[in-house]
N, C-alpha and C. Protein backbone atom coordinates (compact mmCIF):
# COMPACT_ATOMS: atom_id res chain seq x y z
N UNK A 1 141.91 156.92 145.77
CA UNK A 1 143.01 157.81 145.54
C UNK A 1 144.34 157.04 145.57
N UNK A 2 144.37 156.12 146.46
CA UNK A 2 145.67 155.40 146.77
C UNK A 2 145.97 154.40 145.40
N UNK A 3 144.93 153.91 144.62
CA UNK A 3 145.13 152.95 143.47
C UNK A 3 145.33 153.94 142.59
N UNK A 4 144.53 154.69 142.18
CA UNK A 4 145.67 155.68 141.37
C UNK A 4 146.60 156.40 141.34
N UNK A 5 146.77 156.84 142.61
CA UNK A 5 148.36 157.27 142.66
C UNK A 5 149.24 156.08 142.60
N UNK A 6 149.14 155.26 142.22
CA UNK A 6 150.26 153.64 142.29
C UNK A 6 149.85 153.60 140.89
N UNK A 7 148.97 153.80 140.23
CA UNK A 7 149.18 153.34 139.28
C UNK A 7 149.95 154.11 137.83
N UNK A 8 149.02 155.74 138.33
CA UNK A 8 149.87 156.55 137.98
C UNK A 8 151.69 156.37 137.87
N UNK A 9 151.93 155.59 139.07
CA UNK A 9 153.74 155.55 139.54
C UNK A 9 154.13 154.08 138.67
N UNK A 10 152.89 153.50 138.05
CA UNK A 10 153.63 152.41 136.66
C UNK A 10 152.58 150.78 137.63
N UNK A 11 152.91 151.22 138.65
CA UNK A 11 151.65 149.87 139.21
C UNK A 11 150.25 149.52 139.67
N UNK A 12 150.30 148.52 139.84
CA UNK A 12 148.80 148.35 140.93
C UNK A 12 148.82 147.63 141.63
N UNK A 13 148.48 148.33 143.17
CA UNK A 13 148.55 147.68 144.44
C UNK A 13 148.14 146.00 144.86
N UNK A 14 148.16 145.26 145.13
CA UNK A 14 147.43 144.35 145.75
C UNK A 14 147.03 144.49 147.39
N UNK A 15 146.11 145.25 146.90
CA UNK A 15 145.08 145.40 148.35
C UNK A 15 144.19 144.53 148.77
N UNK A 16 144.99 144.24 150.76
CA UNK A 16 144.39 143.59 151.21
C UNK A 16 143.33 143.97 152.57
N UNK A 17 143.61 144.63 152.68
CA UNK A 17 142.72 145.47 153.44
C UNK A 17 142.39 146.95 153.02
N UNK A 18 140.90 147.07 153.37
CA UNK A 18 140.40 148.16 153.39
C UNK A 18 139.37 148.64 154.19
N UNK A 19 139.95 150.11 154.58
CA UNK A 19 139.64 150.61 155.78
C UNK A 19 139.63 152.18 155.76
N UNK A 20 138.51 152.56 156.20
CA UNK A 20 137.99 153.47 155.91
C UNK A 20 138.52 154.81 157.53
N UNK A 21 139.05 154.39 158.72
CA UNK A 21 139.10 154.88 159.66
C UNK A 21 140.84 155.06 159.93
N UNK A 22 141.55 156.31 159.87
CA UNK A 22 142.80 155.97 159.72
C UNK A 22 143.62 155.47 161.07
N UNK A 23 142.88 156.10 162.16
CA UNK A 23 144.02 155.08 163.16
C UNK A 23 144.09 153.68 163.22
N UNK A 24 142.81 153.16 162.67
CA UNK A 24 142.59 151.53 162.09
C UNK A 24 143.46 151.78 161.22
N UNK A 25 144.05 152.28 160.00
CA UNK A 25 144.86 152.13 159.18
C UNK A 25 146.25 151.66 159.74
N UNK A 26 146.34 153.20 160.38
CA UNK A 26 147.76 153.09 161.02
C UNK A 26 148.22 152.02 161.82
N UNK A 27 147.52 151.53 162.65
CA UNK A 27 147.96 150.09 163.55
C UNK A 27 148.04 149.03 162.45
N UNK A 28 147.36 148.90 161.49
CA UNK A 28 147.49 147.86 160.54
C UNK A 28 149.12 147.79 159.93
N UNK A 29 149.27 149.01 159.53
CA UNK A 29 150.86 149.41 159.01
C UNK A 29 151.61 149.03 160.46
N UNK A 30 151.48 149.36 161.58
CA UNK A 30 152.55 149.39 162.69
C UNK A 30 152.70 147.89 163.09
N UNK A 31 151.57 147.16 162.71
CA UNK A 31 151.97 145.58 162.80
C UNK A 31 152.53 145.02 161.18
N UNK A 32 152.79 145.69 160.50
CA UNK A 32 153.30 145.14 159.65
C UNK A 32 152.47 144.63 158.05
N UNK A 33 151.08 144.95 158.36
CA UNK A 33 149.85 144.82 157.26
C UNK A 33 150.11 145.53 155.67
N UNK A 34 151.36 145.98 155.44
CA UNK A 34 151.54 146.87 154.63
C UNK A 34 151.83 147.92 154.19
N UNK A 35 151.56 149.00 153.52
CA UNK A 35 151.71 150.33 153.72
C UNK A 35 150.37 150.68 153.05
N UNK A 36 150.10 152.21 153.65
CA UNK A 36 148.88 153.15 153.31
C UNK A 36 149.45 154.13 153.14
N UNK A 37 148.36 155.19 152.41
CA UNK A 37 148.41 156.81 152.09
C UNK A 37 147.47 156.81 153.21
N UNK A 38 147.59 158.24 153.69
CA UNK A 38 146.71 158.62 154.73
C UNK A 38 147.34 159.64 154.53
N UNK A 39 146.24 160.92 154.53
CA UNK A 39 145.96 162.36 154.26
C UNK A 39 146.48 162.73 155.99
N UNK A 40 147.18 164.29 155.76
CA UNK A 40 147.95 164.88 157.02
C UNK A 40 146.86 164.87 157.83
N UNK A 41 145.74 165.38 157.61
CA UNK A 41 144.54 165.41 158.85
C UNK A 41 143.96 164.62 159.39
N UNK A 42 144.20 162.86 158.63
CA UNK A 42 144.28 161.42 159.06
C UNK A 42 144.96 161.42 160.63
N UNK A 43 146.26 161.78 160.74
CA UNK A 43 147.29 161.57 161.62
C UNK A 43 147.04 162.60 162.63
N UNK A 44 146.05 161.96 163.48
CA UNK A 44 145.59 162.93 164.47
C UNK A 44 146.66 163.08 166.04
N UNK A 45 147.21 161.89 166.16
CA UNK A 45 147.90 162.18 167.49
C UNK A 45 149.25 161.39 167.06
N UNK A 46 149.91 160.65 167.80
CA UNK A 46 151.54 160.13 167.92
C UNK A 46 151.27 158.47 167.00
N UNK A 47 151.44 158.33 166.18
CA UNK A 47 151.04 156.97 165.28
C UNK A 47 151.94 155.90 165.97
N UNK A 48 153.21 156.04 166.94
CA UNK A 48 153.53 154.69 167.78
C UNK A 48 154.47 154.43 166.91
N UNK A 49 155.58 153.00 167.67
CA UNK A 49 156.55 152.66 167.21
C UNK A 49 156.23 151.71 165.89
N UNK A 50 157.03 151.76 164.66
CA UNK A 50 156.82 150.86 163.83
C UNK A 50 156.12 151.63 162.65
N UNK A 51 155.96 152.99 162.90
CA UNK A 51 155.16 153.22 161.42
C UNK A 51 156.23 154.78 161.35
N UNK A 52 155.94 154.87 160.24
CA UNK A 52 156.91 156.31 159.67
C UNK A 52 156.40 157.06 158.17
N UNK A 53 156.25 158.29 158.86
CA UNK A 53 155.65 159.01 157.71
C UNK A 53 155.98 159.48 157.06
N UNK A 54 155.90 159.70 155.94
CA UNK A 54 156.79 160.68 154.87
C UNK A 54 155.71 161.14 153.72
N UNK A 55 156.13 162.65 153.21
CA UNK A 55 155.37 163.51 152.95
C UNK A 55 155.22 163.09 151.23
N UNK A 56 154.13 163.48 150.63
CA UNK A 56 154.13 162.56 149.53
C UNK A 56 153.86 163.90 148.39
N UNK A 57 154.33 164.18 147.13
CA UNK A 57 154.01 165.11 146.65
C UNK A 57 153.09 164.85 145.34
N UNK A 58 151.81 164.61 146.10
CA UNK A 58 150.77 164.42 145.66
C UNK A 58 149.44 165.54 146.51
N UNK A 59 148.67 165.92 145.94
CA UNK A 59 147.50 166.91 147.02
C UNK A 59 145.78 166.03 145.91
N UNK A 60 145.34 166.67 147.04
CA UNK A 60 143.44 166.08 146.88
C UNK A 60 142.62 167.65 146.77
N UNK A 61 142.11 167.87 145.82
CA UNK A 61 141.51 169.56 146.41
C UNK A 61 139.97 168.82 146.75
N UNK A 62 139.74 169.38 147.43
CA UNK A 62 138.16 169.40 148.42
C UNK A 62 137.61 170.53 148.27
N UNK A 63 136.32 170.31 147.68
CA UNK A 63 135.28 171.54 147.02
C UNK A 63 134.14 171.79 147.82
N UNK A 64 134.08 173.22 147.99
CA UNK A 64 132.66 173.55 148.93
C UNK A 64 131.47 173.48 147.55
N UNK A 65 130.34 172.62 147.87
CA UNK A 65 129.36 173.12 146.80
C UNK A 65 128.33 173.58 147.94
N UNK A 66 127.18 174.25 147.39
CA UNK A 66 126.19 175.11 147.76
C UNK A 66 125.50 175.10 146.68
N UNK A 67 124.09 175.69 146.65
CA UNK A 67 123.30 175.95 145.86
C UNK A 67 123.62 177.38 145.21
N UNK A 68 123.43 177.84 143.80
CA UNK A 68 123.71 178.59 143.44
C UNK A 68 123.06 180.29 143.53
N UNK A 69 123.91 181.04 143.84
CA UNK A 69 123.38 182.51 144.72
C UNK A 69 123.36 182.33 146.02
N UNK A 70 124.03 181.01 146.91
CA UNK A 70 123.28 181.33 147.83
C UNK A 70 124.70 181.30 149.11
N UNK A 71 126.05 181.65 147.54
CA UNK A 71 127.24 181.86 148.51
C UNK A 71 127.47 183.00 150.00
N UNK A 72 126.37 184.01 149.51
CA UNK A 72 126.56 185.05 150.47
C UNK A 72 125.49 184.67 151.49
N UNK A 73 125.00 183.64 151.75
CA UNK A 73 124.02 182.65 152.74
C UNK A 73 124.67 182.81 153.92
N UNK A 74 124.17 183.66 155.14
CA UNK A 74 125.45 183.44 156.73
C UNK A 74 125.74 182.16 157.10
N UNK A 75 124.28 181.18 156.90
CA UNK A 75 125.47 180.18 156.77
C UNK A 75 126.13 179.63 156.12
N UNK A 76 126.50 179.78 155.09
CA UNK A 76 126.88 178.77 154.00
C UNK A 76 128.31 180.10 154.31
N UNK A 77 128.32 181.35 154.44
CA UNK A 77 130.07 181.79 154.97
C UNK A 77 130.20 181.68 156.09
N UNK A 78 129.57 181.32 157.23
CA UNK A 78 130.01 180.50 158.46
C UNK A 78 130.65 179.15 157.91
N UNK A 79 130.05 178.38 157.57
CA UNK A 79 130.40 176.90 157.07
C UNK A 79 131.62 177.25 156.28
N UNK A 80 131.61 177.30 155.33
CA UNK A 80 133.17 178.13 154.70
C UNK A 80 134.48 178.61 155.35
N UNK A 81 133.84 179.56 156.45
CA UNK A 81 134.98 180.06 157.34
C UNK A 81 135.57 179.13 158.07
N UNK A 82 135.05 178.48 158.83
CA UNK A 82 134.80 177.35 159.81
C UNK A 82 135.83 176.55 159.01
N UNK A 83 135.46 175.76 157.88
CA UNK A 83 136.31 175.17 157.21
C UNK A 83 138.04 175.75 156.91
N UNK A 84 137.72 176.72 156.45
CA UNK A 84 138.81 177.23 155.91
C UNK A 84 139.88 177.31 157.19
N UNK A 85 139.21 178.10 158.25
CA UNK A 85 139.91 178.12 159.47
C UNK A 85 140.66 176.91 160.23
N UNK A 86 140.65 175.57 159.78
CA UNK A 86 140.26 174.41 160.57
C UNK A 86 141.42 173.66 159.69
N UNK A 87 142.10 174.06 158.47
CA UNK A 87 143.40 173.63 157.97
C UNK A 87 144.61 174.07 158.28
N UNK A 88 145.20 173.23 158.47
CA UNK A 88 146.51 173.42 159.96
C UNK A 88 147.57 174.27 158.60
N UNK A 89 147.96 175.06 159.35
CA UNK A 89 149.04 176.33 158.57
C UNK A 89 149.95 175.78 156.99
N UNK A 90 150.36 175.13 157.88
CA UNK A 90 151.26 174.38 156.69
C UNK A 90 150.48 173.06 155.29
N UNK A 91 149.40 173.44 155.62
CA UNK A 91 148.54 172.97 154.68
C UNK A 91 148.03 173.85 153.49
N UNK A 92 148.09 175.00 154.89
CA UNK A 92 147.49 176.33 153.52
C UNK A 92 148.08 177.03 152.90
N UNK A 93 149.78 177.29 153.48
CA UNK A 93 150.96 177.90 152.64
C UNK A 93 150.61 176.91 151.63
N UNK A 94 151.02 175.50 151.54
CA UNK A 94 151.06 174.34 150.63
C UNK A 94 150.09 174.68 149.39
N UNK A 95 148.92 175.05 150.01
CA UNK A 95 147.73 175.06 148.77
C UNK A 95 147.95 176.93 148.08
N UNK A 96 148.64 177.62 148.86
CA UNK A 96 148.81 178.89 148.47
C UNK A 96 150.01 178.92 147.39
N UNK A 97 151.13 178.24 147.56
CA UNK A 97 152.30 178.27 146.60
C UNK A 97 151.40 177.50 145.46
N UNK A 98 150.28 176.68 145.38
CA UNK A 98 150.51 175.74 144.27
C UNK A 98 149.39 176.51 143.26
């Protein structure tokens, strides 16, 4: 996602690390390793001195699949709810205006 949104913006990154775990991300940026995208639900607690976030107006949609007919499954609308419930407010106005 991060190489095409750069490239989309006219470039391409030279990435030197890659890392799949974002508070590993984030310390990488807070020593100085570069910069990353990292998704709002990445940034789980206080990211520390040296890194700074800013909101990017770009979004990712994330798709529930299931087998077909089998949406009204209790669990498959437990799993759903669960999910749905579990995106912090200002995530879901965000996906509601767009």
């Amino acid at each position: 996602m991060t190489v095409r949104a750069c490239r989309a913006a006219g470039f391409t990154p030279r990435v030197r690390h890659q890392v799949d775990e974002f508070a590993t991300v984030l310390a990488l940026v807070a020593v100085g390793q570069g910069v990353a995208v990292v998704p709002q639900l990445g940034v789980t607690g206080p990211t520390g001195p040296g890194v700074s976030l800013v909101r990017l107006h770009m979004e990712r949609r994330t798709k529930i699949a299931f087998r077909s007919g089998a949406g009204a499954h209790p669990a498959v609308a437990a799993f759903t709810a669960a999910l749905r419930a579990a995106v912090p407010p200002d995530l879901a106005a965000a996906r509601a205006e767009s």
